[in-house]
N, C-alpha and C. Protein backbone atom coordinates (compact mmCIF):
# COMPACT_ATOMS: atom_id res chain seq x y z
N UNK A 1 30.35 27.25 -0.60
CA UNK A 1 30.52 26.36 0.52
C UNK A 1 29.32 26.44 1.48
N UNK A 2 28.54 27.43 1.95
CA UNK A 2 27.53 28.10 2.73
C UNK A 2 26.45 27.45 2.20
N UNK A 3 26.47 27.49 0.68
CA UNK A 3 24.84 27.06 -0.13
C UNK A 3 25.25 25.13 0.07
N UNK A 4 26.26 24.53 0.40
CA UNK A 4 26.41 22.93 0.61
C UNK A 4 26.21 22.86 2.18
N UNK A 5 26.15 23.51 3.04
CA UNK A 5 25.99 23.26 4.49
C UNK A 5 24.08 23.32 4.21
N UNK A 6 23.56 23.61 3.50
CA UNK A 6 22.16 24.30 3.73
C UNK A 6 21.70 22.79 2.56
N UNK A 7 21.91 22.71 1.22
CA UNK A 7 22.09 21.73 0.79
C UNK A 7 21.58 20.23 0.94
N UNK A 8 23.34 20.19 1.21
CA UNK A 8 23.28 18.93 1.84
C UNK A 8 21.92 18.28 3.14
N UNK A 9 21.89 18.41 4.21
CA UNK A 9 20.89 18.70 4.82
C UNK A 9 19.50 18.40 4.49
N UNK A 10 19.30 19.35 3.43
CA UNK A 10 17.51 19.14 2.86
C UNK A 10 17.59 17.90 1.71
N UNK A 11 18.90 17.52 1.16
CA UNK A 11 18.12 16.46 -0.21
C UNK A 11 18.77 15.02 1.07
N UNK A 12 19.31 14.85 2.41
CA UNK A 12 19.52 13.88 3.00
C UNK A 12 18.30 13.58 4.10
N UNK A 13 17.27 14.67 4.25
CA UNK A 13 16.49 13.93 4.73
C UNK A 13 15.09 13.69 3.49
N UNK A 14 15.22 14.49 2.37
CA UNK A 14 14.47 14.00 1.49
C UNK A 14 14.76 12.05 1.17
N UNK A 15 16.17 11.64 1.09
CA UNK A 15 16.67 10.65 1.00
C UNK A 15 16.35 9.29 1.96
N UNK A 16 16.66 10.43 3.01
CA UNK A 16 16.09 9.41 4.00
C UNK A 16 14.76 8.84 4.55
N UNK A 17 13.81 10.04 3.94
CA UNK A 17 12.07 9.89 4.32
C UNK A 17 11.65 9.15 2.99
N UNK A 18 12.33 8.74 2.46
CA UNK A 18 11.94 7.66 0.95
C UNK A 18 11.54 6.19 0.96
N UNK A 19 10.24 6.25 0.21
CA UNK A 19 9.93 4.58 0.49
C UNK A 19 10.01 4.54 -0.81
N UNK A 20 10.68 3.05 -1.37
CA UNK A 20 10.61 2.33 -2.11
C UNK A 20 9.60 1.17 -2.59
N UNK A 21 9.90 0.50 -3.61
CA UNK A 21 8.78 -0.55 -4.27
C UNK A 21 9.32 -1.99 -2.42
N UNK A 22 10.85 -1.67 -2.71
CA UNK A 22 11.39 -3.20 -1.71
C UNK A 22 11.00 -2.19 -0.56
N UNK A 23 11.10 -1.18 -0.19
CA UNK A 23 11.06 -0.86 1.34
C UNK A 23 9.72 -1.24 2.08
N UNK A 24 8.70 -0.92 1.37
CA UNK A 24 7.10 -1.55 1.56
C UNK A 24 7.22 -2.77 1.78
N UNK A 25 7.62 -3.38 0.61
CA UNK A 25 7.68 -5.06 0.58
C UNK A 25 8.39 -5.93 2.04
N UNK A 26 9.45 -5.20 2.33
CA UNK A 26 10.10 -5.45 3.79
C UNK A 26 9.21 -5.27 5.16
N UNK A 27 8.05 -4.23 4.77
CA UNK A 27 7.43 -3.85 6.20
C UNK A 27 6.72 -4.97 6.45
N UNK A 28 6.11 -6.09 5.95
CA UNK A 28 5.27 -6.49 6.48
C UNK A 28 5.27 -7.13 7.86
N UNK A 29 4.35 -7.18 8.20
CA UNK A 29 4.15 -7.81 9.76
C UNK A 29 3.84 -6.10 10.47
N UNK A 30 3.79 -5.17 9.44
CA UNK A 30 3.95 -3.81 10.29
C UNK A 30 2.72 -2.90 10.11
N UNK A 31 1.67 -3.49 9.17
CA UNK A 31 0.71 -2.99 8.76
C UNK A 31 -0.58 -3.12 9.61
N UNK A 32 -1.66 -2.76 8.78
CA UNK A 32 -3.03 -3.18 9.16
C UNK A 32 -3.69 -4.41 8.72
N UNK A 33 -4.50 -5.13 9.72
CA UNK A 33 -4.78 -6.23 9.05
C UNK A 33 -6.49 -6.34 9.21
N UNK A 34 -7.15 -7.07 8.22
CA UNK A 34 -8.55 -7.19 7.98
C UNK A 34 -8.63 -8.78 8.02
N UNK A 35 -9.50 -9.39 8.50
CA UNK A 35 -9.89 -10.88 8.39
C UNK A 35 -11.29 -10.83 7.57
N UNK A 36 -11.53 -11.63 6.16
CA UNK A 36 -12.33 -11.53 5.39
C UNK A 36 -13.07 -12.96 5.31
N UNK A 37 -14.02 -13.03 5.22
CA UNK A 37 -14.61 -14.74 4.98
C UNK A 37 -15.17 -15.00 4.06
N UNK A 38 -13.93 -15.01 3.39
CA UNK A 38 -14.00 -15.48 1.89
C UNK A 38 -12.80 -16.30 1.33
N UNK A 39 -12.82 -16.53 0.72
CA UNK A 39 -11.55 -18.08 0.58
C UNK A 39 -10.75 -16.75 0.04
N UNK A 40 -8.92 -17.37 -0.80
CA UNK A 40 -8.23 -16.52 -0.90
C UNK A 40 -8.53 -15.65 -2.20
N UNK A 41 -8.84 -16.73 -3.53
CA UNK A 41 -9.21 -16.03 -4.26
C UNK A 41 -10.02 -15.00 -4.92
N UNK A 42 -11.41 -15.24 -4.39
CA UNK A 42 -12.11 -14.32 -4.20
C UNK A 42 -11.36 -12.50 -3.27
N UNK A 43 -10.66 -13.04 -2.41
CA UNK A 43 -9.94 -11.76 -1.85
C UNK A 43 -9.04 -11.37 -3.03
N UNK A 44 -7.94 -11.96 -3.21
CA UNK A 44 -7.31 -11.30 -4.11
C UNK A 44 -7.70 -10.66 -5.56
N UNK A 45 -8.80 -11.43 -5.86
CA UNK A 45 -9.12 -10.37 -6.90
C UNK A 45 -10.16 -9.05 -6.90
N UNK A 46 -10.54 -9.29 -5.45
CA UNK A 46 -11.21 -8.05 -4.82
C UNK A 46 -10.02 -6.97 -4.35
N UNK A 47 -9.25 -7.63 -4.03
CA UNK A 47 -7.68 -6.58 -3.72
C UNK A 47 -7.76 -5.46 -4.81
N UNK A 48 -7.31 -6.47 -6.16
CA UNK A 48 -7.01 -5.82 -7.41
C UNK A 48 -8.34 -5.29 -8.19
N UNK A 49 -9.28 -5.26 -7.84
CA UNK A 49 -10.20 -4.20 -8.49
C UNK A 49 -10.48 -3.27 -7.28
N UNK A 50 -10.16 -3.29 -5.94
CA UNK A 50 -10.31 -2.55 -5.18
C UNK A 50 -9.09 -1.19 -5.59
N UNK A 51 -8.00 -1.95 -5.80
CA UNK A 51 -6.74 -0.13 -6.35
C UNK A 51 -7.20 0.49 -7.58
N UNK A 52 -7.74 -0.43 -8.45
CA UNK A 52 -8.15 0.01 -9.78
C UNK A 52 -9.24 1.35 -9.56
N UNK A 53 -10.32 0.85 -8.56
CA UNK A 53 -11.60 1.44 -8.44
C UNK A 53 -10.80 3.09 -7.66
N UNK A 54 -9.63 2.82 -6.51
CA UNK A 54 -9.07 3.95 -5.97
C UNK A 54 -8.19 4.43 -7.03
N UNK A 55 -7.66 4.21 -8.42
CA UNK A 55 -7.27 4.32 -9.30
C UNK A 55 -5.72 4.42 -8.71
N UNK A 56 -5.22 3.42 -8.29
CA UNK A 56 -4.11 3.03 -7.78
C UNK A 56 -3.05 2.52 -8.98
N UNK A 57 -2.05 2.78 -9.01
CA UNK A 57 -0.92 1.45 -10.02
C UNK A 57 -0.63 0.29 -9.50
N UNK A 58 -1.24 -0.39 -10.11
CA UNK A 58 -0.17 -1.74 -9.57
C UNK A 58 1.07 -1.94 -10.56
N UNK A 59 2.21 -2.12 -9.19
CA UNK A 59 3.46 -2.16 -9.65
C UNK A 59 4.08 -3.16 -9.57
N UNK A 60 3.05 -4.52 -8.97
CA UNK A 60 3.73 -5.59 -8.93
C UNK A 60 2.29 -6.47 -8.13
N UNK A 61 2.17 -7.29 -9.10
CA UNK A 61 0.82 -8.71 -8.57
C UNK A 61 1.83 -9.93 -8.54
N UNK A 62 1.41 -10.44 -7.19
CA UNK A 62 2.68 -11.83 -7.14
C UNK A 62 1.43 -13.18 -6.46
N UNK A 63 0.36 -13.11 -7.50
CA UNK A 63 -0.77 -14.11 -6.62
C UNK A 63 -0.09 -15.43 -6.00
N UNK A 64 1.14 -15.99 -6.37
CA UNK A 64 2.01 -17.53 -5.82
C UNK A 64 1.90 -16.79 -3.87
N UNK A 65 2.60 -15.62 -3.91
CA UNK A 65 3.14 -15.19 -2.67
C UNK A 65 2.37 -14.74 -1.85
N UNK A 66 1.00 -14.18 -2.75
CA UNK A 66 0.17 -13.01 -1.86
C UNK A 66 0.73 -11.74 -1.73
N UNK A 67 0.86 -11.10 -2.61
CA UNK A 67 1.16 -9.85 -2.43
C UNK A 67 0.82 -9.08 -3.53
N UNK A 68 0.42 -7.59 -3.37
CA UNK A 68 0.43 -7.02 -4.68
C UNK A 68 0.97 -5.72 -3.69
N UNK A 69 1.57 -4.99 -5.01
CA UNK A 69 2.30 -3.54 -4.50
C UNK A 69 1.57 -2.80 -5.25
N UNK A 70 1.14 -1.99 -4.85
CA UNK A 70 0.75 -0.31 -5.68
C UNK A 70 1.35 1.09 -5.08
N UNK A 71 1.21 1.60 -5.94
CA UNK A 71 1.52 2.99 -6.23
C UNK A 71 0.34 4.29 -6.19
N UNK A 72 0.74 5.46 -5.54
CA UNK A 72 0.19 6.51 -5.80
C UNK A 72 1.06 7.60 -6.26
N UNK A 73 0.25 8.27 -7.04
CA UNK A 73 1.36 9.36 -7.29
C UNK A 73 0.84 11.08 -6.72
N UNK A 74 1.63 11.86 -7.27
CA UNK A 74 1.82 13.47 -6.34
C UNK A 74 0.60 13.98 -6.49
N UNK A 75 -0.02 14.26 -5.12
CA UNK A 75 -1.41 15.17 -4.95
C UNK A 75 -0.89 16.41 -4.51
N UNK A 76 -1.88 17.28 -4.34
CA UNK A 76 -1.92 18.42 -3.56
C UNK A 76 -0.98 18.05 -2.07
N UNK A 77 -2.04 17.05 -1.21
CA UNK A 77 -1.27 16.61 -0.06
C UNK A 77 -0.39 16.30 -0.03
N UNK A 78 0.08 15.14 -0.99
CA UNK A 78 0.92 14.53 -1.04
C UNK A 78 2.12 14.28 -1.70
N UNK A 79 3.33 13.75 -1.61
CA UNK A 79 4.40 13.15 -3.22
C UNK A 79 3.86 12.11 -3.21
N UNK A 80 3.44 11.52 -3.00
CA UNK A 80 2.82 9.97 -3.37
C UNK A 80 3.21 8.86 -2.49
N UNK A 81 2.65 7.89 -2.28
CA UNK A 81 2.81 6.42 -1.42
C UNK A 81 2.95 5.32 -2.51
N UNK A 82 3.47 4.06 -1.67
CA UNK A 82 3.77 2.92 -2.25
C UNK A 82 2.79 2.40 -0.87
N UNK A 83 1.71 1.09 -1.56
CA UNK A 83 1.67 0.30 -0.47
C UNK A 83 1.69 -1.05 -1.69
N UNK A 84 1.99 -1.70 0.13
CA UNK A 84 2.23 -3.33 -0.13
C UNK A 84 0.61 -3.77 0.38
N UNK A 85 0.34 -4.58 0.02
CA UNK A 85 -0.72 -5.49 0.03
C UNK A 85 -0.68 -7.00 0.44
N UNK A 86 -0.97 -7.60 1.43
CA UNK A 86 -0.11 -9.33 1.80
C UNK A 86 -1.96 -9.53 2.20
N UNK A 87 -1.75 -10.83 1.37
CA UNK A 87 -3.10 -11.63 1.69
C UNK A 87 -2.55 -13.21 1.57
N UNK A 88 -3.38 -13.53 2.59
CA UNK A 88 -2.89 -15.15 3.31
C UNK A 88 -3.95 -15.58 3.60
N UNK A 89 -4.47 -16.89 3.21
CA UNK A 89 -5.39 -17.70 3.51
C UNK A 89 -5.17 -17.99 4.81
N UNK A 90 -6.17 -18.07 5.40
CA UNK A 90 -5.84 -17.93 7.07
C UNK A 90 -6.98 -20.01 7.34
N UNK A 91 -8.00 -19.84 6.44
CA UNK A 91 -8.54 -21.43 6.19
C UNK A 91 -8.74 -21.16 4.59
N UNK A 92 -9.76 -22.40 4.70
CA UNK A 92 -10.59 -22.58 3.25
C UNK A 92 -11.54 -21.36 2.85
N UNK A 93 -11.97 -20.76 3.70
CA UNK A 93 -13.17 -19.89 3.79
C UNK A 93 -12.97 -18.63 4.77
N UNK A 94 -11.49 -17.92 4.76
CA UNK A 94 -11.35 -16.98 5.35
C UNK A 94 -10.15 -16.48 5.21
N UNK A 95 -9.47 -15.56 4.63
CA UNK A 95 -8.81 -14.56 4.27
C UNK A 95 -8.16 -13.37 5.01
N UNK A 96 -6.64 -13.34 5.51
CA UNK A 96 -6.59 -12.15 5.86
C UNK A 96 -5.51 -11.00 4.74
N UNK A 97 -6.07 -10.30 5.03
CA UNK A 97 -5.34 -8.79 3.86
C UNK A 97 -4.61 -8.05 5.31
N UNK A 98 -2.92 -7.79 4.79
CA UNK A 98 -2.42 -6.93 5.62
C UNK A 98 -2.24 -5.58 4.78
N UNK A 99 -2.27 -4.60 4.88
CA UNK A 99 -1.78 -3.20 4.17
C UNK A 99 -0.51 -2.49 4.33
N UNK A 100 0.17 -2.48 4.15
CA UNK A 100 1.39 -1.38 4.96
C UNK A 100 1.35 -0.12 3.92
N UNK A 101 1.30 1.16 4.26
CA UNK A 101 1.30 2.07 3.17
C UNK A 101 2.36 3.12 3.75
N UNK A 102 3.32 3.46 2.83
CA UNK A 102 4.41 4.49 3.17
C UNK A 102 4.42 5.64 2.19
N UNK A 103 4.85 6.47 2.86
CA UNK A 103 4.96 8.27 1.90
C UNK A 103 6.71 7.96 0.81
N UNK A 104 6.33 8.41 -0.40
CA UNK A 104 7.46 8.13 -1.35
C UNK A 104 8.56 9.44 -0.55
N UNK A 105 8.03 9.93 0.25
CA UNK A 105 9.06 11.44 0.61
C UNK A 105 8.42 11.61 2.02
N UNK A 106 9.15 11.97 2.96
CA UNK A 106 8.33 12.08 4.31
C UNK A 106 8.17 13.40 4.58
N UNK A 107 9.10 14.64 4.27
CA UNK A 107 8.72 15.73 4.83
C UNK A 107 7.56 15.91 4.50
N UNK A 108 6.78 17.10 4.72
CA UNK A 108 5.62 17.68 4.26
C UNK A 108 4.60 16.90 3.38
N UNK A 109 4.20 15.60 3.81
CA UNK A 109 3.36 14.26 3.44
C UNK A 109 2.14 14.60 4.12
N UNK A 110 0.94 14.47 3.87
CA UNK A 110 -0.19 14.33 4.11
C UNK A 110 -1.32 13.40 3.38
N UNK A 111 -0.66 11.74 3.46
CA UNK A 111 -1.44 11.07 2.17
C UNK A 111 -2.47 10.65 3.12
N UNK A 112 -3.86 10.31 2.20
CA UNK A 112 -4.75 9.89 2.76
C UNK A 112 -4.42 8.40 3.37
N UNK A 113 -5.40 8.18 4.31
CA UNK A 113 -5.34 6.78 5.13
C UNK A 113 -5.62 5.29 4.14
N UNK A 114 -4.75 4.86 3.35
CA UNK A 114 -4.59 4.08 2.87
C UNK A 114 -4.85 2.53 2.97
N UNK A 115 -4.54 2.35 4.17
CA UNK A 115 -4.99 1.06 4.72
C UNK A 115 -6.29 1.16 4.85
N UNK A 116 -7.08 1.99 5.25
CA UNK A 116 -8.50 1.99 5.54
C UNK A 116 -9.05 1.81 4.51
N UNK A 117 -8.97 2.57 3.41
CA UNK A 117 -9.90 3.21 2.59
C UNK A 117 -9.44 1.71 1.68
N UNK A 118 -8.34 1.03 1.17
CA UNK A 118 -8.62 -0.38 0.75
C UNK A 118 -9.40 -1.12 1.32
N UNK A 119 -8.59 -1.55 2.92
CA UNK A 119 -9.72 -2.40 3.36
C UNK A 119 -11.06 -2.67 2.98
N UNK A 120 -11.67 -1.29 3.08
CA UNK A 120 -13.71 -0.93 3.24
C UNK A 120 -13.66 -1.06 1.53
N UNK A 121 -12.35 -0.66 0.57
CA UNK A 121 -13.03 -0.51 -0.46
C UNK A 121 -13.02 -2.48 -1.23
N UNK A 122 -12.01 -3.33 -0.27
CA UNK A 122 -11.61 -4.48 -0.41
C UNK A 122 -13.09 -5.08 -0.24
N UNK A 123 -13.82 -4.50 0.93
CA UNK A 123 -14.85 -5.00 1.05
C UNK A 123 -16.46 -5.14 0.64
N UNK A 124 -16.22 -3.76 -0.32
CA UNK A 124 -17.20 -3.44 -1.20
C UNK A 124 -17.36 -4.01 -2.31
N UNK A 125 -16.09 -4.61 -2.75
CA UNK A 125 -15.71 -5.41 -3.78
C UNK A 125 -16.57 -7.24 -3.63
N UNK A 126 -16.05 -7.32 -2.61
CA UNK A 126 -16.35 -8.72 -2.30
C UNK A 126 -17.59 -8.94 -2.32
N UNK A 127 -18.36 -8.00 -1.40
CA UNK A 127 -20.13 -7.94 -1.24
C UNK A 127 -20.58 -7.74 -2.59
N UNK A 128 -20.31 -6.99 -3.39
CA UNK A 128 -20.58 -7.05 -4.93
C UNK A 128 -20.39 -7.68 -5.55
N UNK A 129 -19.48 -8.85 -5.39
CA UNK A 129 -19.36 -10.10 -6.09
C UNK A 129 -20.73 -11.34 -5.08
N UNK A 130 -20.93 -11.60 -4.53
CA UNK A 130 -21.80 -11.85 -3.39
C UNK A 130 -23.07 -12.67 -4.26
């Protein structure tokens, strides 16, 4: 009974510090955002060689919607993140990318800065296509 008071406790906030593939997908409007001047397509497929190059999973490309989801998995720092990815033609010739990135487990998380390191790597992509 003693070892369920102690238990319970540790796998309910493991439970509760959990991001999902939909929990990401729900954040948006909650992320970081980049304005790119480049039409949409050119962004989105700089998106998707930008996770490849961070050797990211993609767990879901939805080019109709603008969105792609990826995955990281367990580092040293980390249990791994899910981010969402939302890109919206903002004109003909300018692009914005939002990021939202969440820890798959929250206690003891230390994932790298995710939104950033796409962004700049979103943008290394693009200039190399150039």
């Amino acid at each position: 009974m003693r070892l369920a008071h102690l238990v319970i406790p540790l796998v309910a906030a493991f439970v509760v510090g959990c991001a999902s593939t939909e929990t990401v997908k729900e954040a948006k409007g909650q992320g970081v955002t980049r304005t790119y001047a480049y039409a949409y397509q050119p962004v989105y497929d700089a998106t998707l060689a930008a996770a490849k190059t961070k050797s990211l999973e993609v767990v879901e490309s939805d080019k109709a919607n603008g969105r792609v989801v990826l995955s990281h998995g367990v580092t040293l720092w980390s249990w791994g993140e899910r981010i969402a990815v939302f890109i919206r033609p903002v004109t003909n010739r300018s692009t914005e990318v939002e990021i939202v990135s969440k820890p798959v487990l929250s206690p003891l998380n230390f994932p790298p800065d995710w939104q950033r390191i796409l962004l700049d790597q979103i943008d290394v992509e693009l200039k190399a296509r150039k």
